[in-house]
N, C-alpha and C. Protein backbone atom coordinates (compact mmCIF):
# COMPACT_ATOMS: atom_id res chain seq x y z
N UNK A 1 0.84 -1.19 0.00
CA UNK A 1 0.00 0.00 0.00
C UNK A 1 0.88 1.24 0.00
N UNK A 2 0.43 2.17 -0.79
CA UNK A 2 1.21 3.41 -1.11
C UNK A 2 1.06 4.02 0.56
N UNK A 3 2.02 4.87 1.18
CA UNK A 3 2.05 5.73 1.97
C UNK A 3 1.03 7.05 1.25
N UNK A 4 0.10 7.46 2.43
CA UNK A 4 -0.56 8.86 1.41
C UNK A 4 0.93 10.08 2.31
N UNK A 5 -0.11 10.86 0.99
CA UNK A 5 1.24 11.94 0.77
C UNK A 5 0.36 13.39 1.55
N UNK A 6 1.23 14.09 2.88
CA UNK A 6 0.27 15.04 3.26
C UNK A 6 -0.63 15.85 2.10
N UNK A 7 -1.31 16.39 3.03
CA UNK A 7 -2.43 17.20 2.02
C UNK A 7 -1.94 18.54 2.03
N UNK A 8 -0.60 19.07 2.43
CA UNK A 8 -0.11 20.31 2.11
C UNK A 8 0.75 20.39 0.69
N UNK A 9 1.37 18.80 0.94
CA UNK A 9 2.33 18.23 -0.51
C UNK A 9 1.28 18.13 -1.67
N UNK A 10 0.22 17.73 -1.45
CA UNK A 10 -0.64 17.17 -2.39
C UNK A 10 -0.81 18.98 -3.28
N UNK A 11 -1.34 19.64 -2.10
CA UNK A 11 -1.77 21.07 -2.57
C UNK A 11 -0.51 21.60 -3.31
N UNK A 12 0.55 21.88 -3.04
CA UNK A 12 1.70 22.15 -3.44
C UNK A 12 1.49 22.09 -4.79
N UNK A 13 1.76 20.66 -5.04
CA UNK A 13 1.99 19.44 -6.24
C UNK A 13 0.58 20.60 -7.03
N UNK A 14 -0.38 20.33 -7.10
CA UNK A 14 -1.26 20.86 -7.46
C UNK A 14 -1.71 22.34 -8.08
N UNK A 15 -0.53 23.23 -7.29
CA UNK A 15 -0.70 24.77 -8.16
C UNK A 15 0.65 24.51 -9.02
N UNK A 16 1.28 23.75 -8.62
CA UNK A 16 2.82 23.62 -9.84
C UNK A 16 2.21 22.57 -11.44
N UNK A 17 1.07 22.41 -11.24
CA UNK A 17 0.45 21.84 -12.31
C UNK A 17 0.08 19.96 -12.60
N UNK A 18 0.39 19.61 -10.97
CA UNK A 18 0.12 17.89 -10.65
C UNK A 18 -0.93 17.95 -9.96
N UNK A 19 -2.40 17.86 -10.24
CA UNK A 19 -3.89 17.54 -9.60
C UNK A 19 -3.93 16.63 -9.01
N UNK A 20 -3.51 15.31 -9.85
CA UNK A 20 -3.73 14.06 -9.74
C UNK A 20 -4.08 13.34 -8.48
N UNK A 21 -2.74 13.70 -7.54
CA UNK A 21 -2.74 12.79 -6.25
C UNK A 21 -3.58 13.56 -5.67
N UNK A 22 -3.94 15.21 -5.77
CA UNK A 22 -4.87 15.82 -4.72
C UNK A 22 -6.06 15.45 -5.10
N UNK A 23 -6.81 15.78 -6.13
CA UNK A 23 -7.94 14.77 -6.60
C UNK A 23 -8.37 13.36 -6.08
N UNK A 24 -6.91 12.25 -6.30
CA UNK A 24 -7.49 11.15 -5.35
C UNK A 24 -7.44 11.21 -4.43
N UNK A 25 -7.11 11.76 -3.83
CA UNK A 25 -6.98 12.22 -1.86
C UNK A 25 -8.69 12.86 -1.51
N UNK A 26 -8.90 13.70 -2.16
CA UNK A 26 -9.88 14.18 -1.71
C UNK A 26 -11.55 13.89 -2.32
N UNK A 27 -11.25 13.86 -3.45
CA UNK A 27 -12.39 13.29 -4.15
C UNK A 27 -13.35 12.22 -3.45
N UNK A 28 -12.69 10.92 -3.00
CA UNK A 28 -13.47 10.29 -2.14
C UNK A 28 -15.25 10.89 -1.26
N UNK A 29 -13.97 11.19 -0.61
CA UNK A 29 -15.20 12.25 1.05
C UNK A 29 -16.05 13.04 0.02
N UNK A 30 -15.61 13.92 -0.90
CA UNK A 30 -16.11 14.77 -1.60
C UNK A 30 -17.42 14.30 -2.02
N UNK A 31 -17.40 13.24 -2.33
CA UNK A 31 -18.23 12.40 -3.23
C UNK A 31 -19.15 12.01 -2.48
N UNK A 32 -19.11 11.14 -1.49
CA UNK A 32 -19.52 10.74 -0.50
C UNK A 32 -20.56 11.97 0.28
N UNK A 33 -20.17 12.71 0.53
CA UNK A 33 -20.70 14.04 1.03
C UNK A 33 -21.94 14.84 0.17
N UNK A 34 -21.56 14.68 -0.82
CA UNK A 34 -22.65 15.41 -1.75
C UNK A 34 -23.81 14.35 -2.16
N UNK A 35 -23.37 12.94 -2.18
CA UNK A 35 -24.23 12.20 -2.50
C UNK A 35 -25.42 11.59 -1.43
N UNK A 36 -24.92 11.90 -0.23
CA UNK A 36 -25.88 12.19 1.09
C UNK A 36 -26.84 13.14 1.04
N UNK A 37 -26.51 14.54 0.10
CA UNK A 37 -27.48 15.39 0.58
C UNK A 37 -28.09 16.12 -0.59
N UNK A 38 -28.02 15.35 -1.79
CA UNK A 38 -28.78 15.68 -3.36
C UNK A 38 -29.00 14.27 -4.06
N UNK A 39 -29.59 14.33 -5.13
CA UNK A 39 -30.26 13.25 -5.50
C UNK A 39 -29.49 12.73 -6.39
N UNK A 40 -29.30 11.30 -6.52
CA UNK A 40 -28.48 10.81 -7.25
C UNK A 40 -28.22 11.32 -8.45
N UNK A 41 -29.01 11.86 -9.08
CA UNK A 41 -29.03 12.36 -10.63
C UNK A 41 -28.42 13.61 -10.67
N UNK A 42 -28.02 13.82 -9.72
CA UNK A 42 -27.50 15.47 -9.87
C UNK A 42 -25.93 15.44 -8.76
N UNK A 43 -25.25 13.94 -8.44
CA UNK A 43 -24.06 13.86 -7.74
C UNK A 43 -22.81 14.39 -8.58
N UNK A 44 -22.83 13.60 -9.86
CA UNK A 44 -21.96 13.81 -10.81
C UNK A 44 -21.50 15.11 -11.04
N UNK A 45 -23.02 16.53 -11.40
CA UNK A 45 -22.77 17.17 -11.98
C UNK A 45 -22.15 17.91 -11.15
N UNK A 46 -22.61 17.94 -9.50
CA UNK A 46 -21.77 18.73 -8.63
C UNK A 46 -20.62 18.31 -8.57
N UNK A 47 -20.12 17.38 -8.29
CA UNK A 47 -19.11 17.00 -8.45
C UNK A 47 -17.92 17.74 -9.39
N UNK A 48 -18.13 17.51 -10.17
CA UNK A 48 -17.86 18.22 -11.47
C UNK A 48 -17.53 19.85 -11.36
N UNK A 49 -18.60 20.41 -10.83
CA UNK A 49 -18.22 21.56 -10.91
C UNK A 49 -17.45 22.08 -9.02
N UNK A 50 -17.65 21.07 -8.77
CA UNK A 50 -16.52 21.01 -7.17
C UNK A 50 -15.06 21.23 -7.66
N UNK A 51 -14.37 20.20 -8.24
CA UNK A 51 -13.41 19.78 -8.56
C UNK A 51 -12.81 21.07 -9.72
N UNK A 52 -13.82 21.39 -10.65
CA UNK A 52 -13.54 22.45 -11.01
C UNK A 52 -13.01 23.65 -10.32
N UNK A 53 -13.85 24.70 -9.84
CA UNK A 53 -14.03 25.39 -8.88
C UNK A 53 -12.76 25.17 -7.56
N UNK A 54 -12.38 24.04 -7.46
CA UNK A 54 -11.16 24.12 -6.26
C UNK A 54 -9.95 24.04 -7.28
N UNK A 55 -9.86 23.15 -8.69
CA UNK A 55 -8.55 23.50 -9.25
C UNK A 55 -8.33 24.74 -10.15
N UNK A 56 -9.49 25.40 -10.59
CA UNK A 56 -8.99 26.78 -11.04
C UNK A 56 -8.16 27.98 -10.26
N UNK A 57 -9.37 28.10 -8.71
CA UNK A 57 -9.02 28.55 -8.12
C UNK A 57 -8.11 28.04 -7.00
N UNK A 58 -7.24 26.92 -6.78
CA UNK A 58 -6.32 26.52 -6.13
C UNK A 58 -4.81 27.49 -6.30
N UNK A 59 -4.73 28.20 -6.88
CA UNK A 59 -3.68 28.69 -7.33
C UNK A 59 -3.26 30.38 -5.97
N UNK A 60 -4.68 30.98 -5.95
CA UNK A 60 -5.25 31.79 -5.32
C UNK A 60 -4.90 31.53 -3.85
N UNK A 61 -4.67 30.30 -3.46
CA UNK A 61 -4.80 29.74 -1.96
C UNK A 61 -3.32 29.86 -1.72
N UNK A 62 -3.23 31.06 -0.10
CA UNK A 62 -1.63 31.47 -0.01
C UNK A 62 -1.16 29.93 0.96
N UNK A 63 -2.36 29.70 2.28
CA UNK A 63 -1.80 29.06 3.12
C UNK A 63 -2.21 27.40 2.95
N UNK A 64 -0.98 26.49 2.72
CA UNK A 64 -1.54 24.91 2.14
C UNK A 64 -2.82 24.92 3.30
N UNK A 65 -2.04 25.19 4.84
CA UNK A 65 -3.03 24.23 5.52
C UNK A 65 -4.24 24.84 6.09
N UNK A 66 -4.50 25.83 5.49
CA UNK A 66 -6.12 26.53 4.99
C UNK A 66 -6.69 25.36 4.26
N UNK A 67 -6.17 24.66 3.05
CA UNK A 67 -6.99 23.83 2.21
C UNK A 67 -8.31 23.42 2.72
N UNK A 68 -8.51 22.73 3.51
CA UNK A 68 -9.13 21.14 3.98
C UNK A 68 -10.18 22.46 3.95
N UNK A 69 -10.46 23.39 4.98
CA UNK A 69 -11.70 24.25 5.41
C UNK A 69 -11.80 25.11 3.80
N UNK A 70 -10.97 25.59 3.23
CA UNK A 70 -11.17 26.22 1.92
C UNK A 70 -12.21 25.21 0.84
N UNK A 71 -11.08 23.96 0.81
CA UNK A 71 -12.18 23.40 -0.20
C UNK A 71 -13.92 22.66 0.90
N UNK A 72 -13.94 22.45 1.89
CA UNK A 72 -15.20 21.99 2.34
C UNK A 72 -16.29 23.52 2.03
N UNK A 73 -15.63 24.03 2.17
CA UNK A 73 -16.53 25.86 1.73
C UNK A 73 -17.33 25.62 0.27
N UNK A 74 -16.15 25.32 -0.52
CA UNK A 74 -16.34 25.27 -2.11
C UNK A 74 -17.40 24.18 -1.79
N UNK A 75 -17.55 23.12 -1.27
CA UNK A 75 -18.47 21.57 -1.26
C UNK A 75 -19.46 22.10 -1.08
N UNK A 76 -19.67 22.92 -0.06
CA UNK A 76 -21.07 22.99 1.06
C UNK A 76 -21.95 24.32 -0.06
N UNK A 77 -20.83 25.67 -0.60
CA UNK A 77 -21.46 26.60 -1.37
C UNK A 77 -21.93 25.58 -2.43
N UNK A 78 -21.69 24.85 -3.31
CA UNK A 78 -22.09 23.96 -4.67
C UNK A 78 -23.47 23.50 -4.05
N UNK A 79 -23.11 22.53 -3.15
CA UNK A 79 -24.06 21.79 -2.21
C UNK A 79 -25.45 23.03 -2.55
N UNK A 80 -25.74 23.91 -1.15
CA UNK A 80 -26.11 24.89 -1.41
C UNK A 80 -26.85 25.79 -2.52
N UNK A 81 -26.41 26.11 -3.51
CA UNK A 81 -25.75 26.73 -4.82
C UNK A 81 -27.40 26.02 -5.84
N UNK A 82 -27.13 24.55 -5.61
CA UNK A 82 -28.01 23.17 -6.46
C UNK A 82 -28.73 23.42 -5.80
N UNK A 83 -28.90 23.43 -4.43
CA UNK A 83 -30.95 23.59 -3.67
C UNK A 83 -31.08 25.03 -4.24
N UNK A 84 -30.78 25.95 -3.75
CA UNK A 84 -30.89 26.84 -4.03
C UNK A 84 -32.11 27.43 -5.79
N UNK A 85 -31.02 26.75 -6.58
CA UNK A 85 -31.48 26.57 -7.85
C UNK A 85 -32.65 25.66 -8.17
N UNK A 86 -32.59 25.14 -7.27
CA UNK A 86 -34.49 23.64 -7.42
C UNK A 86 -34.77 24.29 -6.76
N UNK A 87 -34.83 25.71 -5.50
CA UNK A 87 -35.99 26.27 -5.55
C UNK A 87 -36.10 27.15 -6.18
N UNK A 88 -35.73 27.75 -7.10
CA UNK A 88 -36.49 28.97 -7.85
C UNK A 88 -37.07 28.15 -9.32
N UNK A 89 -36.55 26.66 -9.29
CA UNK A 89 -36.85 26.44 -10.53
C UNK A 89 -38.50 25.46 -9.91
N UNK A 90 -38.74 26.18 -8.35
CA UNK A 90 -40.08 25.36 -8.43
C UNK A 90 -39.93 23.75 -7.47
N UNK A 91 -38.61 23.64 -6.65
CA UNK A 91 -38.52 22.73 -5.63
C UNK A 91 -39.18 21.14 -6.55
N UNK A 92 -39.14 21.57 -7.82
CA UNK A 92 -38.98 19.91 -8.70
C UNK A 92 -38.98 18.53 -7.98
N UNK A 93 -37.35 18.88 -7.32
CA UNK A 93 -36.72 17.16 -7.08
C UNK A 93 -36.96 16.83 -5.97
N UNK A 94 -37.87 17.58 -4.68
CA UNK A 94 -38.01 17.17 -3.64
C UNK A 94 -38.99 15.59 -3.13
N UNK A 95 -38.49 15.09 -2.52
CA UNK A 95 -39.03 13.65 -2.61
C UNK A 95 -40.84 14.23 -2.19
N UNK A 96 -41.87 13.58 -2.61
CA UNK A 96 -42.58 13.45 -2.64
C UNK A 96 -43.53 12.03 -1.59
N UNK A 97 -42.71 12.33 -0.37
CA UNK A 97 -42.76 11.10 0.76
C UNK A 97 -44.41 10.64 0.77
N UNK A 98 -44.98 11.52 0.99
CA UNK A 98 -46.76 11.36 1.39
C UNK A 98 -47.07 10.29 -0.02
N UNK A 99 -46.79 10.84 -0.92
CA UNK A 99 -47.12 9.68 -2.27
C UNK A 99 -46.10 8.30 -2.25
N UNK A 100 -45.01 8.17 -1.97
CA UNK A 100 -44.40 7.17 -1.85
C UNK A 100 -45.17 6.18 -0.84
N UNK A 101 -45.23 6.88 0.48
CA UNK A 101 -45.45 5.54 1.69
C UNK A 101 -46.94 5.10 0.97
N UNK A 102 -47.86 6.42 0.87
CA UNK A 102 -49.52 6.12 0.32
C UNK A 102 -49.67 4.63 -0.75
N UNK A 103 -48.48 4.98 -1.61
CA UNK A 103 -48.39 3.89 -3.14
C UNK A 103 -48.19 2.39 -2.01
N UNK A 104 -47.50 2.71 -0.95
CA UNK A 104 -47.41 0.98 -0.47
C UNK A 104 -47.95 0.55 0.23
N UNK A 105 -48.94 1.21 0.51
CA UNK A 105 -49.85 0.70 1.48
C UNK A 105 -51.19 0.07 0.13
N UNK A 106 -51.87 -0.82 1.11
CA UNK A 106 -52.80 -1.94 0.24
C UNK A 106 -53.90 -1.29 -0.34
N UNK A 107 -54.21 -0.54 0.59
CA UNK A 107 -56.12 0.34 0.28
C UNK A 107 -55.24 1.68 -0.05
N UNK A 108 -54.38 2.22 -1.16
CA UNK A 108 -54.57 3.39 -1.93
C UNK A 108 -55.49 3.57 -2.59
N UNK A 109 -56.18 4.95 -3.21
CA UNK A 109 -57.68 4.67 -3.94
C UNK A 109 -56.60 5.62 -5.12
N UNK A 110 -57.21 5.93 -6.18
CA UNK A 110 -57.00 7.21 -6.65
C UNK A 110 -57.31 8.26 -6.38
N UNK A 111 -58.23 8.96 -5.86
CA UNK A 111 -58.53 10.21 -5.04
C UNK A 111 -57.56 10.19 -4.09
N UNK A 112 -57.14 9.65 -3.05
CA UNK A 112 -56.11 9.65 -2.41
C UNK A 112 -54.40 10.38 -2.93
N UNK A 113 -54.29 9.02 -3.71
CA UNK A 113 -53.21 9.68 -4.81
C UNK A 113 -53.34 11.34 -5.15
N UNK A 114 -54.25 11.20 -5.71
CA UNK A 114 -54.66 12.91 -6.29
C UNK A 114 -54.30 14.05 -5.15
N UNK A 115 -54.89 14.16 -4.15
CA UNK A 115 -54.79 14.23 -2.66
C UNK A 115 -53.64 14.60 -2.52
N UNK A 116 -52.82 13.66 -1.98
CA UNK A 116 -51.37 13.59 -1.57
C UNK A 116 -50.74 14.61 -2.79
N UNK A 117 -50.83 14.39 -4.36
CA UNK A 117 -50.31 14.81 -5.14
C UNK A 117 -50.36 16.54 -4.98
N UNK A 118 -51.80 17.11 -4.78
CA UNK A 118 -52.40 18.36 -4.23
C UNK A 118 -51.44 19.02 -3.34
N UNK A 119 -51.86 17.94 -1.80
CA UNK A 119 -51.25 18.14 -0.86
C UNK A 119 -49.43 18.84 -0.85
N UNK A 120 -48.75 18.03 -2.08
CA UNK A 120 -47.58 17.79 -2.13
C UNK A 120 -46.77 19.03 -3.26
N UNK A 121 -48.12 19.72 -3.88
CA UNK A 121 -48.30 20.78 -4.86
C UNK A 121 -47.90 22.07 -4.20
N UNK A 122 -48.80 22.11 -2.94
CA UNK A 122 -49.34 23.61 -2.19
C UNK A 122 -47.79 23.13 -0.87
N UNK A 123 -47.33 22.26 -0.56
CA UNK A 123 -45.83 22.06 0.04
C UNK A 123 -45.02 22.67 -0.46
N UNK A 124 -44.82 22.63 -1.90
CA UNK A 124 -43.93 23.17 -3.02
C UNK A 124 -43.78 24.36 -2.82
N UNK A 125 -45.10 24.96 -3.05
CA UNK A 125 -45.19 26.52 -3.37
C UNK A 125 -44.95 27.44 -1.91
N UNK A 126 -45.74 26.44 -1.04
CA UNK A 126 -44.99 27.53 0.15
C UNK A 126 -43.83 27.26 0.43
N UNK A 127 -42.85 26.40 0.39
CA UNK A 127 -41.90 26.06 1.06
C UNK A 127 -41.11 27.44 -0.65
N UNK A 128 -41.61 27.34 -1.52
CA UNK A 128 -40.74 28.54 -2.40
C UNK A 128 -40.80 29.79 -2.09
N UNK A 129 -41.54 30.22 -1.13
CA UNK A 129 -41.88 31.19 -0.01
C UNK A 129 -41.22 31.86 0.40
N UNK A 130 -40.75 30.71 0.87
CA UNK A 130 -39.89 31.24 2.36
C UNK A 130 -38.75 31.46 2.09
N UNK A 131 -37.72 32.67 3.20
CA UNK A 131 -36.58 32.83 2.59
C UNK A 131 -35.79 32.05 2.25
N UNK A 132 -34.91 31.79 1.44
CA UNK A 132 -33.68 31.02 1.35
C UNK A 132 -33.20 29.84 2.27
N UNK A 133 -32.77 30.74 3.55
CA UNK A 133 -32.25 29.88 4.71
C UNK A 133 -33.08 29.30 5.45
N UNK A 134 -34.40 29.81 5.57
CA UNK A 134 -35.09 28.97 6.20
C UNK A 134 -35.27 27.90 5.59
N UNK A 135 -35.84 27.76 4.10
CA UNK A 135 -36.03 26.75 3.23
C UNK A 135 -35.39 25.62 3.39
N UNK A 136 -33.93 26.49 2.96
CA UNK A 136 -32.79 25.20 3.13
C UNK A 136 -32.39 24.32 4.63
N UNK A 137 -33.02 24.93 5.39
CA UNK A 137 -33.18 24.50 7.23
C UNK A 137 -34.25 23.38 6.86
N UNK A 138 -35.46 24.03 6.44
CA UNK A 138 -36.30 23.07 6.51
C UNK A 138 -36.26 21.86 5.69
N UNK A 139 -35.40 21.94 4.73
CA UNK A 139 -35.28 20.78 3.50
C UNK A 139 -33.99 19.54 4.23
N UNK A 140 -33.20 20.54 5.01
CA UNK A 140 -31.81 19.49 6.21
C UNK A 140 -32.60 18.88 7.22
N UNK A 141 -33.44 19.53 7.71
CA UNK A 141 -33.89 19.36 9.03
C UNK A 141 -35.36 17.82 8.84
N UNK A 142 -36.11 18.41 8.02
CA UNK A 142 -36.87 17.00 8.12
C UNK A 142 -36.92 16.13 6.46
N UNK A 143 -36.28 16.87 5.38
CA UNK A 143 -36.47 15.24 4.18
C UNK A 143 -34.89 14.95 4.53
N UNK A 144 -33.61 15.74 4.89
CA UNK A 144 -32.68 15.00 5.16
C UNK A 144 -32.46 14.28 6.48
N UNK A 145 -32.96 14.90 7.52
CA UNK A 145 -33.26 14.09 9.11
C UNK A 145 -31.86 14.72 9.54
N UNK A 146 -31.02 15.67 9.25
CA UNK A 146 -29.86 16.15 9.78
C UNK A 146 -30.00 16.90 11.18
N UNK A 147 -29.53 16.74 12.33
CA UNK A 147 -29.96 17.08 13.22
C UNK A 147 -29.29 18.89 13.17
N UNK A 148 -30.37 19.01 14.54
CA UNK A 148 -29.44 20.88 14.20
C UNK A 148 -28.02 21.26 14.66
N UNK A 149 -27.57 20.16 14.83
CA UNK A 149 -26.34 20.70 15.30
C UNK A 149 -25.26 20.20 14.29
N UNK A 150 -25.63 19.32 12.93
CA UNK A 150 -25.24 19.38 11.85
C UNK A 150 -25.27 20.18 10.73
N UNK A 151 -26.88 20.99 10.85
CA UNK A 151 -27.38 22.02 10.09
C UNK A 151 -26.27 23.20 10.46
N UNK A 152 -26.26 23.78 11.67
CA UNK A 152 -25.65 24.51 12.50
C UNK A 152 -24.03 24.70 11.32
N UNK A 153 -23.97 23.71 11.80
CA UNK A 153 -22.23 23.51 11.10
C UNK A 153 -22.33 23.28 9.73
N UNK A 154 -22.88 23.15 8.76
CA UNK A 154 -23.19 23.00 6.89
C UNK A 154 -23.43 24.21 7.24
N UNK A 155 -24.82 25.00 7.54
CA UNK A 155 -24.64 26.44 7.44
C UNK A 155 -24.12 28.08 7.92
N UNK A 156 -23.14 27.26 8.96
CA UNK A 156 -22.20 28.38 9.63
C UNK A 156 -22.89 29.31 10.56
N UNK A 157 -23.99 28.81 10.89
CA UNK A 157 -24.61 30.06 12.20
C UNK A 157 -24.71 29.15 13.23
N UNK A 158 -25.08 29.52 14.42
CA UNK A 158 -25.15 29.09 15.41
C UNK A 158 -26.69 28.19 15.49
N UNK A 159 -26.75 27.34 16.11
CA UNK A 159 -27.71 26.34 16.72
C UNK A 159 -29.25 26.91 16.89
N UNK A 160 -28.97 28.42 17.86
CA UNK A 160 -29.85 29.24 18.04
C UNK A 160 -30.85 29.65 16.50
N UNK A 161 -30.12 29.97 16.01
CA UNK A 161 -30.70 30.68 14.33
C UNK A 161 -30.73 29.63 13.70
N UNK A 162 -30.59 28.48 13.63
CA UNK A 162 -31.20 26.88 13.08
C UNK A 162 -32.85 27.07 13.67
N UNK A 163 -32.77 27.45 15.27
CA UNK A 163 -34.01 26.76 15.94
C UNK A 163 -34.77 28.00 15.27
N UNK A 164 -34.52 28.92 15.76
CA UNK A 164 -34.95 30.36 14.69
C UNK A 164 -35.85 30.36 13.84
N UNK A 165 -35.33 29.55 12.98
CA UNK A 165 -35.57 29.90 11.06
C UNK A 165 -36.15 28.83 10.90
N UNK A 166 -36.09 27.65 11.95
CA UNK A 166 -37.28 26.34 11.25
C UNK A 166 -37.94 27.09 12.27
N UNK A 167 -38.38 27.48 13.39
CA UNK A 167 -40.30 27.95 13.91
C UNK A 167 -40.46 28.65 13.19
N UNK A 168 -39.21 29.70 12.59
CA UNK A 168 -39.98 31.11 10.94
C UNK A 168 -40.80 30.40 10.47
N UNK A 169 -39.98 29.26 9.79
CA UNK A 169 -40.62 28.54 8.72
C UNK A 169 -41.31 27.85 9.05
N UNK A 170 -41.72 26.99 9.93
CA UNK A 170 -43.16 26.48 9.82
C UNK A 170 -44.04 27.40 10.57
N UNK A 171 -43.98 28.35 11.03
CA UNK A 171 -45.03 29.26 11.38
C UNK A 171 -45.52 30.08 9.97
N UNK A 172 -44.22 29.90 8.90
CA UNK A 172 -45.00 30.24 7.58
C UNK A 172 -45.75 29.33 7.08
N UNK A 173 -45.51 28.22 6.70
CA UNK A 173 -45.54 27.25 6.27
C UNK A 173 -47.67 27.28 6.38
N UNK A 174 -47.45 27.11 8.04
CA UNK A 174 -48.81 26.37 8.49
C UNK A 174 -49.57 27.61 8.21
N UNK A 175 -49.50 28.66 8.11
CA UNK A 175 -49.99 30.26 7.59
C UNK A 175 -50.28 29.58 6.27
N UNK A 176 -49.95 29.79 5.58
CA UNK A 176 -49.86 29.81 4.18
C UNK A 176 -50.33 28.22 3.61
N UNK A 177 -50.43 27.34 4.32
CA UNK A 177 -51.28 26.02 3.79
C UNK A 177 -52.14 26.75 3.88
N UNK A 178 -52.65 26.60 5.65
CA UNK A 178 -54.31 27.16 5.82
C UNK A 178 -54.53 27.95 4.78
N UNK A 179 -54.17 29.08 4.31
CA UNK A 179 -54.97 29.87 3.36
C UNK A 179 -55.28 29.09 2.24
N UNK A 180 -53.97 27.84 1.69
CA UNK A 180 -54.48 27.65 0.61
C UNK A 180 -56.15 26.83 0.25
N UNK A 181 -56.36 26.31 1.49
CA UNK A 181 -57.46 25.40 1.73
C UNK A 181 -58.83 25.66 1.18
């Protein structure tokens, strides 16, 4: 087994025009990380523009052992960056749970279906509502199950302004169903 090579050497290697070993060093986790918290169909492309985005701008980076927190920045903004963009394009790819469990259970009717589908319509639109950060709180907090003291740390505020911005948001949320009713 190869000895790995620090991740200050790797960075080094890397603005003198050798990616290679920093790429396989890091790529792993990278991968791993994004594919936890977006939908399979859309791992690659972040990916992609991760890897981008840290070797253009790798050059820019004075201190090696800044890296590790520099590039998790670049992960989490992309990360970010992709919800961000499914909500203005209309929160599309969000799982649609109420219709999933409904489909496996024995006595679904079609009105039901329809229902849930409704139900899962007027979710959409308010959750496109709400500001930004709350959104993205509420999208970590219950379709990813990330607790808040993971949220906390992906979005750089304190614990407090996690608890904050999800009662914002479902005090919007439950506002803004009711009306739609």
């Amino acid at each position: 087994m190869k000895p790995k090579i620090p991740i200050t050497s790797c960075v080094a290697r890397a603005q003198s025009g050798y990616a290679g070993e920093l790429i396989d060093r890091i790529s792993p986790e990278i991968h791993q990380y994004i594919r936890a918290r977006v939908p399979p169909h859309d791992v690659d492309d972040i990916m992609q523009e991760v890897m981008t985005k840290i070797l253009t701008d790798i050059n820019g980076l004075q201190d090696h052992n800044a890296f590790t927190g520099w590039c998790w920045k670049i992960v989490a903004n992309k990360v970010r960056d992709h919800w961000r963009n499914k909500q203005r394009r209309g929160m599309d790819s969000l799982p649609d749970s109420t219709e999933s469990i409904k489909a496996c259970q024995d006595r679904v009717t079609p009105e039901q279906i329809i229902s849930d589908r409704e139900q899962s319509a007027r979710l959409h639109r308010a959750m496109a509502r709400l500001p930004e950060e709350e959104a993205y709180a509420i999208f970590l907090y219950y379709w990813e199950g990330q607790t808040m003291d993971v949220i906390s740390r992906e979005m750089n505020r304190p614990v407090g302004t996690i608890k904050r911005w999800l009662r914002n948001a479902r005090g919007h949320l439950k506002e803004w169903l009711s009306e739609d009713e």
